[in-house]
N, C-alpha and C. Protein backbone atom coordinates (compact mmCIF):
# COMPACT_ATOMS: atom_id res chain seq x y z
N UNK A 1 24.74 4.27 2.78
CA UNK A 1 23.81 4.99 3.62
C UNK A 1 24.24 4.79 5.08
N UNK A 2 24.29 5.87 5.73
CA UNK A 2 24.29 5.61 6.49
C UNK A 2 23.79 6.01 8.07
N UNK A 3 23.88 6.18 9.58
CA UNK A 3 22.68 6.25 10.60
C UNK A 3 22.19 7.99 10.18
N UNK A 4 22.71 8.85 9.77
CA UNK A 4 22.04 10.10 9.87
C UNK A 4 21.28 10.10 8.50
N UNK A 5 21.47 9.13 7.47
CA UNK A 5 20.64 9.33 6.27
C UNK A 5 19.90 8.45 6.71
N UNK A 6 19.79 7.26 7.58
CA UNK A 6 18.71 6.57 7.68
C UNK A 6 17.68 7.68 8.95
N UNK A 7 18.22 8.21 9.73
CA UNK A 7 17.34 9.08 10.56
C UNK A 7 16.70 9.80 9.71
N UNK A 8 17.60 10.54 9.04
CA UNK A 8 16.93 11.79 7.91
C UNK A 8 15.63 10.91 7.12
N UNK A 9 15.76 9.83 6.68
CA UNK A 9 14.50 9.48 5.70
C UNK A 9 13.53 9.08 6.99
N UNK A 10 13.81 8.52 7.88
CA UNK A 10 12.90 8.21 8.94
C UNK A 10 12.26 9.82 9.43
N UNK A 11 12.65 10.52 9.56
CA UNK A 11 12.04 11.97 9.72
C UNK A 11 11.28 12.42 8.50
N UNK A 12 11.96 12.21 7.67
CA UNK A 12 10.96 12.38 6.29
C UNK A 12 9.44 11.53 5.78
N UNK A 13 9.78 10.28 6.72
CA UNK A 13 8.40 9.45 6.74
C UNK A 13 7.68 10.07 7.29
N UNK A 14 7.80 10.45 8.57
CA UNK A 14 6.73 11.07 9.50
C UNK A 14 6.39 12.19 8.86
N UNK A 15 7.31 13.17 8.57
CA UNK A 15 6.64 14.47 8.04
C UNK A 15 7.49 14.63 6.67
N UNK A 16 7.02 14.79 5.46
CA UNK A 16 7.94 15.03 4.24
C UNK A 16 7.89 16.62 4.10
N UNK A 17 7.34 16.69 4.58
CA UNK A 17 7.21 18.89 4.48
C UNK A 17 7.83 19.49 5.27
N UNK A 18 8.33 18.94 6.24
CA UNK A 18 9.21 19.30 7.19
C UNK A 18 10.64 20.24 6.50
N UNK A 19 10.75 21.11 7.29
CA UNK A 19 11.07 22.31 7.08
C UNK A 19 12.93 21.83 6.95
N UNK A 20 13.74 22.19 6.09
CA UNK A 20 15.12 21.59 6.54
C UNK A 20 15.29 22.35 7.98
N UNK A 21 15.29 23.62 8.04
CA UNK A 21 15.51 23.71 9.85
C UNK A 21 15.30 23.09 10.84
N UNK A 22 13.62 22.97 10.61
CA UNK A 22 13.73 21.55 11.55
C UNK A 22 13.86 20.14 11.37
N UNK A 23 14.53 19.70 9.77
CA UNK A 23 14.96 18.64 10.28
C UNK A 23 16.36 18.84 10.96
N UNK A 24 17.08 19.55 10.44
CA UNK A 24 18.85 20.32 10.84
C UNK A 24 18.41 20.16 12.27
N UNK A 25 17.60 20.76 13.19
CA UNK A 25 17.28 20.24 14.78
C UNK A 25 17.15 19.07 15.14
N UNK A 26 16.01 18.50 14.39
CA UNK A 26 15.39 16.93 14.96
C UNK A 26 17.13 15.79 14.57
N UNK A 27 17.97 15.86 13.26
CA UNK A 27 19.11 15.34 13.45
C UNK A 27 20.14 16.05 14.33
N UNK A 28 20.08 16.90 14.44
CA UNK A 28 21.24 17.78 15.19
C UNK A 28 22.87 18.25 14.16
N UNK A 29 22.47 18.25 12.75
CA UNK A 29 23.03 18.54 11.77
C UNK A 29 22.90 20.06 11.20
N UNK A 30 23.62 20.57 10.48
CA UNK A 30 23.02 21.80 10.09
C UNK A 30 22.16 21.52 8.67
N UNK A 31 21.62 22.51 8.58
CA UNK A 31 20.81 22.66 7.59
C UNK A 31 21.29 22.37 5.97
N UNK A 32 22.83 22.82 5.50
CA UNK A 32 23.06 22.49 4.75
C UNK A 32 23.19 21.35 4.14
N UNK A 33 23.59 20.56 5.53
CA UNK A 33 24.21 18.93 5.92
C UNK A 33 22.53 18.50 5.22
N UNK A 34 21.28 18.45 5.66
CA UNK A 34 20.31 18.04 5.25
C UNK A 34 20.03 18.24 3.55
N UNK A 35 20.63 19.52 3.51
CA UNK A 35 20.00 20.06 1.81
C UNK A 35 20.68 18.94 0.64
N UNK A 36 21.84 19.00 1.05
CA UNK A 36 22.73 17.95 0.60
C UNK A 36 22.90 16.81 0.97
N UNK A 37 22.43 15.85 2.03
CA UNK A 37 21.89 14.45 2.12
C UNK A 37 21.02 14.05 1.28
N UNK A 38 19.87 15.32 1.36
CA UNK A 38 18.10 14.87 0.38
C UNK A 38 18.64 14.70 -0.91
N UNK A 39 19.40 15.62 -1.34
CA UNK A 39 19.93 15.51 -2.96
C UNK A 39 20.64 14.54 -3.02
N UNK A 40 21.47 13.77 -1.99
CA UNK A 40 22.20 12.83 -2.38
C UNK A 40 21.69 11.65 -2.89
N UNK A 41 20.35 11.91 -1.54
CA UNK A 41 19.68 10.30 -1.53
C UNK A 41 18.45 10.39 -2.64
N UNK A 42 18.63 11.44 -3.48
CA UNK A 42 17.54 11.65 -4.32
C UNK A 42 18.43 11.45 -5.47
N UNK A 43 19.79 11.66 -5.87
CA UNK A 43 20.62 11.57 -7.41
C UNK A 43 20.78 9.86 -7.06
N UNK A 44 21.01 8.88 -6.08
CA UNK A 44 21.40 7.55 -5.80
C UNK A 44 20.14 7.13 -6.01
N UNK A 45 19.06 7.49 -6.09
CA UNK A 45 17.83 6.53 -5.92
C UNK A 45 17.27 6.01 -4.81
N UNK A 46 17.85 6.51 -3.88
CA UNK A 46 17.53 5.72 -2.59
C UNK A 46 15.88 6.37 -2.39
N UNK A 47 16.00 7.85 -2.80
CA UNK A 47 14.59 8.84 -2.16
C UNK A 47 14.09 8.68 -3.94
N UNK A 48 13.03 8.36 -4.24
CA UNK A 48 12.45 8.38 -5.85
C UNK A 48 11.44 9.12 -5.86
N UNK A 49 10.85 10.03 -4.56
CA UNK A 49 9.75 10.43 -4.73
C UNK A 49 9.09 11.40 -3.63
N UNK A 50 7.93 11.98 -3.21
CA UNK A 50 7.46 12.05 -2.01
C UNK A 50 5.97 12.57 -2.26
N UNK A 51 5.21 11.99 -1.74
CA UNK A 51 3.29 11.65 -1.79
C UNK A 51 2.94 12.72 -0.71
N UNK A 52 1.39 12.51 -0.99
CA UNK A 52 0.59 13.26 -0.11
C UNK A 52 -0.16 12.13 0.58
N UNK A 53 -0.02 12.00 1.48
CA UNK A 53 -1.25 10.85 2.30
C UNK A 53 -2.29 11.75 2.67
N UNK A 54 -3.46 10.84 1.91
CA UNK A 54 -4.86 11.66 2.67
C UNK A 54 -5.65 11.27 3.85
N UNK A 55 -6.13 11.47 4.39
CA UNK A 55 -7.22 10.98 5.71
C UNK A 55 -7.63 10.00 4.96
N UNK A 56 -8.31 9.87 4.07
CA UNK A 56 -9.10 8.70 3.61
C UNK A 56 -7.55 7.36 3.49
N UNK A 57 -6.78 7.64 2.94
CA UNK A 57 -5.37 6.90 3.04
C UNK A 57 -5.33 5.96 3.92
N UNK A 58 -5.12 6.48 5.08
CA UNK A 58 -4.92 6.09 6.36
C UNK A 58 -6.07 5.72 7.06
N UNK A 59 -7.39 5.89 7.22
CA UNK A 59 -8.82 5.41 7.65
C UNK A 59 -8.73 4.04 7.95
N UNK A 60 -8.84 2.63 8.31
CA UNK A 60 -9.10 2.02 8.40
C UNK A 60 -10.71 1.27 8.27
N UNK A 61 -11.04 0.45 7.54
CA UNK A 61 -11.60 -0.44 7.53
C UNK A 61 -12.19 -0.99 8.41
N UNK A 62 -13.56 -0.77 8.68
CA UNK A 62 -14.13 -2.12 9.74
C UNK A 62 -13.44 -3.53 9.54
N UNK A 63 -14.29 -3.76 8.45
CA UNK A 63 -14.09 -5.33 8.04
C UNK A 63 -13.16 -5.31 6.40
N UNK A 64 -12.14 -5.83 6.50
CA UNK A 64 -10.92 -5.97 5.88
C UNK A 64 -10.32 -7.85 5.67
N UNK A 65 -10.06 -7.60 4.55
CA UNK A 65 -9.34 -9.07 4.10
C UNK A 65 -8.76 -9.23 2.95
N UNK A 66 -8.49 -9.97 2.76
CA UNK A 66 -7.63 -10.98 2.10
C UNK A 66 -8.02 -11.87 0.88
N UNK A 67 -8.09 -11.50 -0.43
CA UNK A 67 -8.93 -12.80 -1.42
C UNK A 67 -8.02 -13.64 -2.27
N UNK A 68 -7.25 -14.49 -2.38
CA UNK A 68 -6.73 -15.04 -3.19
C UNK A 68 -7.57 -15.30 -4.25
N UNK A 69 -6.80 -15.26 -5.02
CA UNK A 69 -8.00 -15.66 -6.46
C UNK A 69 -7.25 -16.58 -7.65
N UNK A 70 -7.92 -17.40 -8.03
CA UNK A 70 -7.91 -18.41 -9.20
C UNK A 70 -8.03 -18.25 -10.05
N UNK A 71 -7.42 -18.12 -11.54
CA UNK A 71 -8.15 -17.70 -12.65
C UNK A 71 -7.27 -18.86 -13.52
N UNK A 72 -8.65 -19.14 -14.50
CA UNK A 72 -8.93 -19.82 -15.83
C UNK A 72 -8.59 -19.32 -16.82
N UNK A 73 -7.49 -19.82 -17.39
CA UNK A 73 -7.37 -19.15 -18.75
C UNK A 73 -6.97 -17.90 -19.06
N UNK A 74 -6.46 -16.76 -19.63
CA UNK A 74 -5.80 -15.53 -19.72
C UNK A 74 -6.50 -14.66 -19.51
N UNK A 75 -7.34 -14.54 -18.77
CA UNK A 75 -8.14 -13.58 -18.86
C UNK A 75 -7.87 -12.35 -17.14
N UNK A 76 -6.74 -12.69 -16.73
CA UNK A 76 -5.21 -12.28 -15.83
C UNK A 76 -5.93 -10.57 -15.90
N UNK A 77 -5.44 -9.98 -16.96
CA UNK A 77 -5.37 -8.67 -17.18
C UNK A 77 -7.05 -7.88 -17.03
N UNK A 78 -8.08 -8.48 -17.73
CA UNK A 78 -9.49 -7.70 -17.73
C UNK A 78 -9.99 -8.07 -16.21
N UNK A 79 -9.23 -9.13 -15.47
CA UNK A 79 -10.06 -9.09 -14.26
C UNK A 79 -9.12 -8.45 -13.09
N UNK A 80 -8.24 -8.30 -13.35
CA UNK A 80 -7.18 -6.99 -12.45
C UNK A 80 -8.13 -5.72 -12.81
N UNK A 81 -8.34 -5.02 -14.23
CA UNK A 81 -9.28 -4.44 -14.50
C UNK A 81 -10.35 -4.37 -13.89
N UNK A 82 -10.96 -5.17 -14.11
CA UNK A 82 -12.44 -5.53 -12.90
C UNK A 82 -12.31 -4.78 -11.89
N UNK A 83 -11.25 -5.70 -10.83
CA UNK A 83 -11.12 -5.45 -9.43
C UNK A 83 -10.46 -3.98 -9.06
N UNK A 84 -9.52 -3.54 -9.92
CA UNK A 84 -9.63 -1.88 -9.72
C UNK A 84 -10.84 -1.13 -9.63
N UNK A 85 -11.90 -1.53 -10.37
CA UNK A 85 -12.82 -0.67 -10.55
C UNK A 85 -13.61 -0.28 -9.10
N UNK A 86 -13.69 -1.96 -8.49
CA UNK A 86 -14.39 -1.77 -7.62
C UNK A 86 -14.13 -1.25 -6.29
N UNK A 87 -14.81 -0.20 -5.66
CA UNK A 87 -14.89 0.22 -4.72
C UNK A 87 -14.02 0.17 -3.40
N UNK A 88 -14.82 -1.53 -2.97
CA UNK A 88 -13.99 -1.87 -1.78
C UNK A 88 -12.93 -3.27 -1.77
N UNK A 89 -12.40 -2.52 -3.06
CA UNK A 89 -10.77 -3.26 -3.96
C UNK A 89 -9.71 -2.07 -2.68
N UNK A 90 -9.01 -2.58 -2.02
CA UNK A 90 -7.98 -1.45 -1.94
C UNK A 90 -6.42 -1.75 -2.60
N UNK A 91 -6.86 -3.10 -2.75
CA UNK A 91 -4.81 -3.05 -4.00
C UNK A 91 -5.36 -4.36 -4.54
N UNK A 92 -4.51 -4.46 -5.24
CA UNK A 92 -4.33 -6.03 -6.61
C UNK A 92 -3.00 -6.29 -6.29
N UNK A 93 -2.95 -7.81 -6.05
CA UNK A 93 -1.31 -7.96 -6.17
C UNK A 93 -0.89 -9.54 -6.96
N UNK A 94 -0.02 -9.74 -7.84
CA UNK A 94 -0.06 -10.54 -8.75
C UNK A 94 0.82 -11.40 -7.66
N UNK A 95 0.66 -12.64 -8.15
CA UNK A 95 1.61 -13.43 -7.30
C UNK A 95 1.82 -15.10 -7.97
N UNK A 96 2.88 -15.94 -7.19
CA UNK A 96 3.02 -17.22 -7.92
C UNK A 96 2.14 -17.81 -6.77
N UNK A 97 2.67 -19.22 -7.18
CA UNK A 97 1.82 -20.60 -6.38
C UNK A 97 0.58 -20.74 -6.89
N UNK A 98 -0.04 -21.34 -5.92
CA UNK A 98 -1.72 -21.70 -6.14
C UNK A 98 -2.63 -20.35 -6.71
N UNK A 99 -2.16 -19.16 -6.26
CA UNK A 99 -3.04 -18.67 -6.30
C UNK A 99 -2.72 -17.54 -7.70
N UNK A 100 -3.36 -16.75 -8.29
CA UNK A 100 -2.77 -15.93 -9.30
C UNK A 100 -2.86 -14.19 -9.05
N UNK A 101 -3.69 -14.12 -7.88
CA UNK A 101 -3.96 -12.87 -7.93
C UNK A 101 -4.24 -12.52 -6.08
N UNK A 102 -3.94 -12.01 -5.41
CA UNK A 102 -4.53 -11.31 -4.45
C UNK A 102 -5.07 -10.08 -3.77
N UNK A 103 -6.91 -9.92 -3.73
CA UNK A 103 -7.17 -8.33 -3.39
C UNK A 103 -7.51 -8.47 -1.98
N UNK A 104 -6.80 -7.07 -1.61
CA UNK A 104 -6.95 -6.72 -0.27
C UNK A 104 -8.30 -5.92 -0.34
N UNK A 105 -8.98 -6.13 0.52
CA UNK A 105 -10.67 -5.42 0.46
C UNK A 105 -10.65 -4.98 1.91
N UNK A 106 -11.71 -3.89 1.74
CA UNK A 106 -12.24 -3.19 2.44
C UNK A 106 -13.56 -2.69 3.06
N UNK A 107 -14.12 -3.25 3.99
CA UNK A 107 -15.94 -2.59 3.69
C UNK A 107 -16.20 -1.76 5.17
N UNK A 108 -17.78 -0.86 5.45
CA UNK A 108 -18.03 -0.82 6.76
C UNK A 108 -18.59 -2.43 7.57
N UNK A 109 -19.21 -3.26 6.70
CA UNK A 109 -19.68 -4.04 7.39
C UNK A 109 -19.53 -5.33 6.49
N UNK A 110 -19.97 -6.92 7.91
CA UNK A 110 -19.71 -7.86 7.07
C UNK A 110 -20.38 -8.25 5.62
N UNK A 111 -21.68 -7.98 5.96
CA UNK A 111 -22.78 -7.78 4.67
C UNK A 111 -22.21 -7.39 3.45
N UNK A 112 -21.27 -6.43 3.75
CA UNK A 112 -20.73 -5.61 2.26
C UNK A 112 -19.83 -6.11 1.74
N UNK A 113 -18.98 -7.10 2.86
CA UNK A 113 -17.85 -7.65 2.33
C UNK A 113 -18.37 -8.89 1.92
N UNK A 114 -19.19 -9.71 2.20
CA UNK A 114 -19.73 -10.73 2.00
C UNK A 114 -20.56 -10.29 0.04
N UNK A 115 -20.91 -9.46 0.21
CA UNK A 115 -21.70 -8.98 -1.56
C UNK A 115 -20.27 -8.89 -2.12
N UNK A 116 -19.17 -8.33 -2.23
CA UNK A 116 -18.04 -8.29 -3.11
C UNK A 116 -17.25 -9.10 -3.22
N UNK A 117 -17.33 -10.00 -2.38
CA UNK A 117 -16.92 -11.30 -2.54
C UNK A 117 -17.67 -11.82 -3.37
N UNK A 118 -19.51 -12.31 -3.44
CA UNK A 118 -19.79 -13.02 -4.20
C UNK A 118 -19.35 -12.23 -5.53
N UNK A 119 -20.04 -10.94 -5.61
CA UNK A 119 -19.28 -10.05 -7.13
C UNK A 119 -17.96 -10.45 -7.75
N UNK A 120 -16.84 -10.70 -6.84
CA UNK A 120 -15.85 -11.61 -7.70
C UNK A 120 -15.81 -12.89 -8.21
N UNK A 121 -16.30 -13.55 -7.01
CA UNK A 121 -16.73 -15.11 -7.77
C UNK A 121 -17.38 -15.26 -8.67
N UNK A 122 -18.08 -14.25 -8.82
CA UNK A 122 -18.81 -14.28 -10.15
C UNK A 122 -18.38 -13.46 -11.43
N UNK A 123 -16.98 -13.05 -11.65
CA UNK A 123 -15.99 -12.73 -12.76
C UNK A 123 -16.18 -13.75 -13.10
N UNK A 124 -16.22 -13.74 -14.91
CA UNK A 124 -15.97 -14.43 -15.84
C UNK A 124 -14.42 -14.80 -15.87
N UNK A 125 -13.90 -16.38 -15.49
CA UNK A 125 -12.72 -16.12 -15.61
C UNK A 125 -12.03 -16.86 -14.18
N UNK A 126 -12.62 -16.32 -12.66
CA UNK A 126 -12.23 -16.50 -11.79
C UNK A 126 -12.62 -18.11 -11.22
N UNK A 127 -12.20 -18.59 -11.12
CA UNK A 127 -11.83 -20.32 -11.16
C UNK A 127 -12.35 -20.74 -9.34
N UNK A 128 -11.84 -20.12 -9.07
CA UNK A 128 -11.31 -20.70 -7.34
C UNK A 128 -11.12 -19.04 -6.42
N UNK A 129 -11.18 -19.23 -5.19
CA UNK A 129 -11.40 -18.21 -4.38
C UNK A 129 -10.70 -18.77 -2.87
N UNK A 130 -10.09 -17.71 -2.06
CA UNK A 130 -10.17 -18.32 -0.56
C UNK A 130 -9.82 -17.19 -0.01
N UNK A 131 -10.51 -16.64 1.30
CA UNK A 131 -10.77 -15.14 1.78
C UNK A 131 -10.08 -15.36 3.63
N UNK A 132 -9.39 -14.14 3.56
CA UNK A 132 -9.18 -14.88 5.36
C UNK A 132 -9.49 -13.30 5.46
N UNK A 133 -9.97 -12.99 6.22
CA UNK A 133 -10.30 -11.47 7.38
C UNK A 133 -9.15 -11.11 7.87
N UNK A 134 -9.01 -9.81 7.92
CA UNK A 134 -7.99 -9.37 8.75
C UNK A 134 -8.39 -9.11 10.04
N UNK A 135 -7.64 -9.30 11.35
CA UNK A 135 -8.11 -9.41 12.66
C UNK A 135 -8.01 -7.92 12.89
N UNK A 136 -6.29 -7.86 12.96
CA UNK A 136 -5.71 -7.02 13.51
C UNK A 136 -3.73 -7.01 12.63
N UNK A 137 -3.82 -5.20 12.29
CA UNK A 137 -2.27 -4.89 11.99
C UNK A 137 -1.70 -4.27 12.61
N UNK A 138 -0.36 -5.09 13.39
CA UNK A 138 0.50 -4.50 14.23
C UNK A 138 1.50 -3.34 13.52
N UNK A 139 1.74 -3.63 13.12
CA UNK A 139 2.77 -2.47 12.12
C UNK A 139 2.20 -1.91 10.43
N UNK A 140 2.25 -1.20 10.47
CA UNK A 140 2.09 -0.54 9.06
C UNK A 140 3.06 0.21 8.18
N UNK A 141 3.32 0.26 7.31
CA UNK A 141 4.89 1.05 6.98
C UNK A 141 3.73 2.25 6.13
């Protein structure tokens, strides 16, 4: 890969609908040069895909954090389950060390985040808990 395929996917972050003409402008390549980069970097694997981000996507969170979670015994899989279900779950992420599981949450207020917190501690299963708030995110990919 290299600087005009890394520009090209960096133009493709910002806008994936973007027209090959204007990406052929925004790189200063012709158009074909683009038709045949995307396919390249799409037969190599480099490009696997391309989404729709919605407003709600991108929204931010008043009050946002962090839950590590503890769990007892195998019960791993029905409480990933669980925590999808709920609301102001915004990802599950499995992990080693101390902890076995971490959800990133989301609420308008502390009250709300404070109720889904106790709602997890109170999974059948969940052992141990430790929550840090998010302040502030400088970068987002």
């Amino acid at each position: 890969m290299d600087d005009t395929d890394r520009a090209l996917i960096s133009a493709l972050r910002h806008d994936a609908r973007a027209s090959l003409s204007d990406l052929a402008a925004t790189l200063g390549v012709s158009r074909a040069t683009v038709r045949g980069r995307i396919e390249k970097l799409k037969t190599s694997g480099d490009i696997v895909g391309f989404s729709v981000v919605l407003k709600e996507d991108v929204q931010t969170d008043p009050i946002r954090g962090l839950m590590m979670i503890r769990i007892e015994g195998r019960g791993a899989d029905r409480i990933k389950r669980q925590l999808h279900g709920m609301p102001a779950v915004r990802a599950v992420h499995s992990t080693n060390g101390k902890w076995d599981l971490i959800a990133e949450l989301g609420t308008d207020t502390l009250a709300s985040f404070d109720s889904v917190l106790n709602q997890i501690r109170r999974l059948e299963g969940v052992s141990n808990s430790e929550t840090n708030l998010l302040l502030a995110t400088r970068k987002q990919s």
